[in-house]
N, C-alpha and C. Protein backbone atom coordinates (compact mmCIF):
# COMPACT_ATOMS: atom_id res chain seq x y z
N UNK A 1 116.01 110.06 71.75
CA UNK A 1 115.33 111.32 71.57
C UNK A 1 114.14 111.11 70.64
N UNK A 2 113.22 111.66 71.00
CA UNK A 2 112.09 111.59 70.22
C UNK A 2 112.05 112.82 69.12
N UNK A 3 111.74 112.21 68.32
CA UNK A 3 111.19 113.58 66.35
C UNK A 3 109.67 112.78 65.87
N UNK A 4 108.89 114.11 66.04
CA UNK A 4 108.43 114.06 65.20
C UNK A 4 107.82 114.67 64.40
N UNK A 5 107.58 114.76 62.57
CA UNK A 5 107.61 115.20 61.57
C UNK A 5 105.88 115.59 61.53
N UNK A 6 105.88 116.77 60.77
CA UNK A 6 104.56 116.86 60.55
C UNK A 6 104.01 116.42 58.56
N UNK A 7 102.91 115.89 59.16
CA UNK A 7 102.72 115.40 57.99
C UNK A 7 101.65 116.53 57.36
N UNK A 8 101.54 116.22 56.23
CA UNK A 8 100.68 116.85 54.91
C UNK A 8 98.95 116.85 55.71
N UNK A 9 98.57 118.42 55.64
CA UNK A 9 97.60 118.57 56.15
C UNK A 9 97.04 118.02 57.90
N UNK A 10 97.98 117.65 58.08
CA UNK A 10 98.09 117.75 59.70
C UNK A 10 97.99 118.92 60.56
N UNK A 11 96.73 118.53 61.60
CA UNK A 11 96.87 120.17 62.23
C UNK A 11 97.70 120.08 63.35
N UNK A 12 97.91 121.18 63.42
CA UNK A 12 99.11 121.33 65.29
C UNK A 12 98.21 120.26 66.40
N UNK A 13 97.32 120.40 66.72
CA UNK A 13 96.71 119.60 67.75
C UNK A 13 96.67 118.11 67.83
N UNK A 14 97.16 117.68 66.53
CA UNK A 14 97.27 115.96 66.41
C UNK A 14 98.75 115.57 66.42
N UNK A 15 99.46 116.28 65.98
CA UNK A 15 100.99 117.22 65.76
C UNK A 15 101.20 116.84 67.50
N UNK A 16 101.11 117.55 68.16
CA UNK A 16 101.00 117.49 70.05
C UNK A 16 100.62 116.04 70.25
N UNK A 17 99.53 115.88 69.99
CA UNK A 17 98.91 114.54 70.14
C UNK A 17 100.10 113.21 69.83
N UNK A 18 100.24 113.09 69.08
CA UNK A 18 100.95 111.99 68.83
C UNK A 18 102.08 112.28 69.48
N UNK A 19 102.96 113.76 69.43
CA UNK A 19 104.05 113.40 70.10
C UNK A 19 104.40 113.02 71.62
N UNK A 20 103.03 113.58 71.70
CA UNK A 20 102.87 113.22 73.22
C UNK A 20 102.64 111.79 73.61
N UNK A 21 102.09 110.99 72.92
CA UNK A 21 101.87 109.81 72.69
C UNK A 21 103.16 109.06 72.60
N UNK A 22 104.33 109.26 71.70
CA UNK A 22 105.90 109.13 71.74
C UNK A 22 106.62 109.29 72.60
N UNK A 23 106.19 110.29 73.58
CA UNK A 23 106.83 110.68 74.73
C UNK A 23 107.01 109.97 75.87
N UNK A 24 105.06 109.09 75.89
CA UNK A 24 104.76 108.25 76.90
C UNK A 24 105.23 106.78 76.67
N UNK A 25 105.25 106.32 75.37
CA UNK A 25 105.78 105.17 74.41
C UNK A 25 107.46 105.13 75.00
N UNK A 26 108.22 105.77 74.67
CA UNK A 26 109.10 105.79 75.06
C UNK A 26 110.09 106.23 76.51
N UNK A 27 109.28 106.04 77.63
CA UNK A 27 109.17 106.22 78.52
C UNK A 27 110.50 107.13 79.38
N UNK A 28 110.99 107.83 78.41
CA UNK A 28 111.70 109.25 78.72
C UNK A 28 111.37 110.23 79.95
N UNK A 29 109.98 110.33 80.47
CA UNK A 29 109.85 111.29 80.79
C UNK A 29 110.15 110.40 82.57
N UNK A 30 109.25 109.52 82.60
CA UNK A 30 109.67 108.50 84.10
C UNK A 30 110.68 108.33 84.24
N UNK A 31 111.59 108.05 83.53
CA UNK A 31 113.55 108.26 83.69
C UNK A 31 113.93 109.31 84.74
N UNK A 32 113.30 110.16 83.66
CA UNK A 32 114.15 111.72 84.21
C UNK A 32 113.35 112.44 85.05
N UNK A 33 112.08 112.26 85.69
CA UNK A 33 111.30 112.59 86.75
C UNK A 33 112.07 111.90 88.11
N UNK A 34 112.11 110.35 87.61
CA UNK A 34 113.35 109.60 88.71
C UNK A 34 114.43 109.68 89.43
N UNK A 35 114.91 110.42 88.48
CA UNK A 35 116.37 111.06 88.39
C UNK A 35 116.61 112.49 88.77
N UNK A 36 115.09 113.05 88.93
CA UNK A 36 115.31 114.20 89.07
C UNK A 36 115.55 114.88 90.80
N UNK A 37 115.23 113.85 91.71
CA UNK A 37 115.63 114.03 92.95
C UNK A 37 116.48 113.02 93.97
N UNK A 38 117.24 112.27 92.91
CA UNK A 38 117.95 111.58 93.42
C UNK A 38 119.25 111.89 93.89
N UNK A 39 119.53 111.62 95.30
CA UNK A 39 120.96 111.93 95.74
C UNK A 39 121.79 110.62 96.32
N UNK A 40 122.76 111.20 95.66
CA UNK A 40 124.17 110.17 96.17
C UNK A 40 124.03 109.82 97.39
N UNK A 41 124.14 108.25 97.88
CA UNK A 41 124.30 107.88 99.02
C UNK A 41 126.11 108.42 99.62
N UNK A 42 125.86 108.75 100.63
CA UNK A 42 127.41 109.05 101.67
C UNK A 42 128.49 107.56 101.33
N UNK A 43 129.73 107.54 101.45
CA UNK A 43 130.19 106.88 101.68
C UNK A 43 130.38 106.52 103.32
N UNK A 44 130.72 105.41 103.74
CA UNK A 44 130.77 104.56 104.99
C UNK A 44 132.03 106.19 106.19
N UNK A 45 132.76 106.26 105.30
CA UNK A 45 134.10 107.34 105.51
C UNK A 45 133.23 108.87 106.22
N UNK A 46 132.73 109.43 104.95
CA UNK A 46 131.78 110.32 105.36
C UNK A 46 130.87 110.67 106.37
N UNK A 47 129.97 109.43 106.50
CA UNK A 47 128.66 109.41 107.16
C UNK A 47 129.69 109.10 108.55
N UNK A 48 130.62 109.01 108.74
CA UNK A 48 131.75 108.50 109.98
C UNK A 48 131.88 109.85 110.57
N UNK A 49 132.54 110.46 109.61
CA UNK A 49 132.59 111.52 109.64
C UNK A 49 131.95 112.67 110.15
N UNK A 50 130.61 112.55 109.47
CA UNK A 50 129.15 113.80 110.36
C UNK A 50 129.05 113.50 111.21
N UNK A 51 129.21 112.34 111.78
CA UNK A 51 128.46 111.79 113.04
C UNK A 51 129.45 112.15 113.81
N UNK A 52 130.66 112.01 113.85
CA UNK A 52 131.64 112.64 114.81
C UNK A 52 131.61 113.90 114.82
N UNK A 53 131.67 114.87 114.26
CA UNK A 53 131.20 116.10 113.70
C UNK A 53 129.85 116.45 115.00
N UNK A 54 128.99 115.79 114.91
CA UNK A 54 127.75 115.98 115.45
C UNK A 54 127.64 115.90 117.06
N UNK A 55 128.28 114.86 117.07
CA UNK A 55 129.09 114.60 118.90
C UNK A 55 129.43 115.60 119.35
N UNK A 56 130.97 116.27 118.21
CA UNK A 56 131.76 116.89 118.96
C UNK A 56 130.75 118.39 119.36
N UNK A 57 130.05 118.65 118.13
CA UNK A 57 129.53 120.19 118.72
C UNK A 57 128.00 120.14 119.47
N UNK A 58 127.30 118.65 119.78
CA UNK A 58 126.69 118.71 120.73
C UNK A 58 127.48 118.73 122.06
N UNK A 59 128.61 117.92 122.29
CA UNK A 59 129.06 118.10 123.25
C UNK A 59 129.51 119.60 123.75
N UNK A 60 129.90 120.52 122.91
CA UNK A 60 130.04 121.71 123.34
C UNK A 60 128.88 122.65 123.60
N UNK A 61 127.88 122.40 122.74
CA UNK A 61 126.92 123.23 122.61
C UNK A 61 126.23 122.50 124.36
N UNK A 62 126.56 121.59 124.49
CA UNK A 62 125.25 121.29 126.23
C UNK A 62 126.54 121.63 127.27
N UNK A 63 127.94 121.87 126.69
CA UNK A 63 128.59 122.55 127.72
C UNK A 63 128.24 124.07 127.99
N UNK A 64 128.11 124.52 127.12
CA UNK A 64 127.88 126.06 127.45
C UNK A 64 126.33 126.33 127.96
N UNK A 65 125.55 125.42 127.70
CA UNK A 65 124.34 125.30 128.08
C UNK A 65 124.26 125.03 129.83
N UNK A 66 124.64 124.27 130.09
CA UNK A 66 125.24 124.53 131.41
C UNK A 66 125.60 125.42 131.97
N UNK A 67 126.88 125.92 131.58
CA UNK A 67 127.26 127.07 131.53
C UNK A 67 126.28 128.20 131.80
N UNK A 68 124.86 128.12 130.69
CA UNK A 68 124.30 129.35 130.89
C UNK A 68 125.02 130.56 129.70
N UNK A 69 125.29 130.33 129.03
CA UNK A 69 125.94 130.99 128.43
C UNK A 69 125.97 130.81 126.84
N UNK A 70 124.92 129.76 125.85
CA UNK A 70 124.56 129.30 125.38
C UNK A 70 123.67 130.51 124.17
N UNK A 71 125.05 130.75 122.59
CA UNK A 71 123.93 132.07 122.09
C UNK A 71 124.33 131.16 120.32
N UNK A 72 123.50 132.20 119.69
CA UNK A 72 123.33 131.35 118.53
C UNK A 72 125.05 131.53 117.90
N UNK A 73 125.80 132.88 117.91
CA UNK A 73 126.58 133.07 117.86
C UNK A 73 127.86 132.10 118.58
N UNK A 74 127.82 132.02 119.81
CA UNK A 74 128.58 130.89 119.81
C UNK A 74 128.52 129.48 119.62
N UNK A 75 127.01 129.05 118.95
CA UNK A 75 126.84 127.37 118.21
C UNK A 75 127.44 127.65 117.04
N UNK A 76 127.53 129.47 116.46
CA UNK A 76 128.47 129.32 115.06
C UNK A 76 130.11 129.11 115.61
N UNK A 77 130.32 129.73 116.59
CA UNK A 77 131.81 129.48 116.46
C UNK A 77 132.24 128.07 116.83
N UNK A 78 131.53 127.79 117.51
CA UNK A 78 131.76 125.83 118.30
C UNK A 78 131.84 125.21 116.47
N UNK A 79 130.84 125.42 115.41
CA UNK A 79 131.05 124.37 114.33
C UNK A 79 132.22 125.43 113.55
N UNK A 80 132.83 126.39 113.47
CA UNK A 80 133.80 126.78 112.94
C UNK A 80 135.36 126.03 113.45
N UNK A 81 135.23 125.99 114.85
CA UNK A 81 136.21 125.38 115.70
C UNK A 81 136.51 123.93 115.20
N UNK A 82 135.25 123.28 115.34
CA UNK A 82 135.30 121.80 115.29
C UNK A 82 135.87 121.49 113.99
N UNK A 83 135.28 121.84 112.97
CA UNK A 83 135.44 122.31 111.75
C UNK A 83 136.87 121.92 111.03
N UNK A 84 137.48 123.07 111.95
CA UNK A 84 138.75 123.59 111.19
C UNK A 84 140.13 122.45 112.15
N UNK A 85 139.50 121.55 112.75
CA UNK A 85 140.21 120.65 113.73
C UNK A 85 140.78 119.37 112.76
């Protein structure tokens, strides 16, 4: 963590200045800019997982498409179905 103290007859604007200077010195801020949109890779299990997931309710969703019968309402119930399998 960065502090820093103001000294004797120091104005606010050099006050900023330097700490800002500390900020870049200690390279805190590139860390956590880095970090700030980083997401967890899937495990091998998981990513197994969506992808079967993804099969099963394309396969339903181009059945009813066929069908003719194809509404947004039933692409919700096809992933509720699959879902709960």
């Amino acid at each position: 963590m960065v502090e820093v103290d103001k000294k004797e007859n120091e104005t606010s604007e050099s006050l900023i200045r330097r700490f800002t200077r500390s900020m870049q010195q200690s390279k805190i801020l590139p860390k956590v800019r880095g970090q700030r949109f980083f997401n967890k890779k899937k495990n091998k299990n998981r990513v197994k997982k969506d992808a079967i997931y993804r099969v099963k309710v394309g396969k339903e969703a181009n059945k009813l498409k066929r069908m003719g019968i194809f509404t947004d309402e039933k692409l919700k119930d096809i992933k509720k179905n699959v879902a709960s399998k």
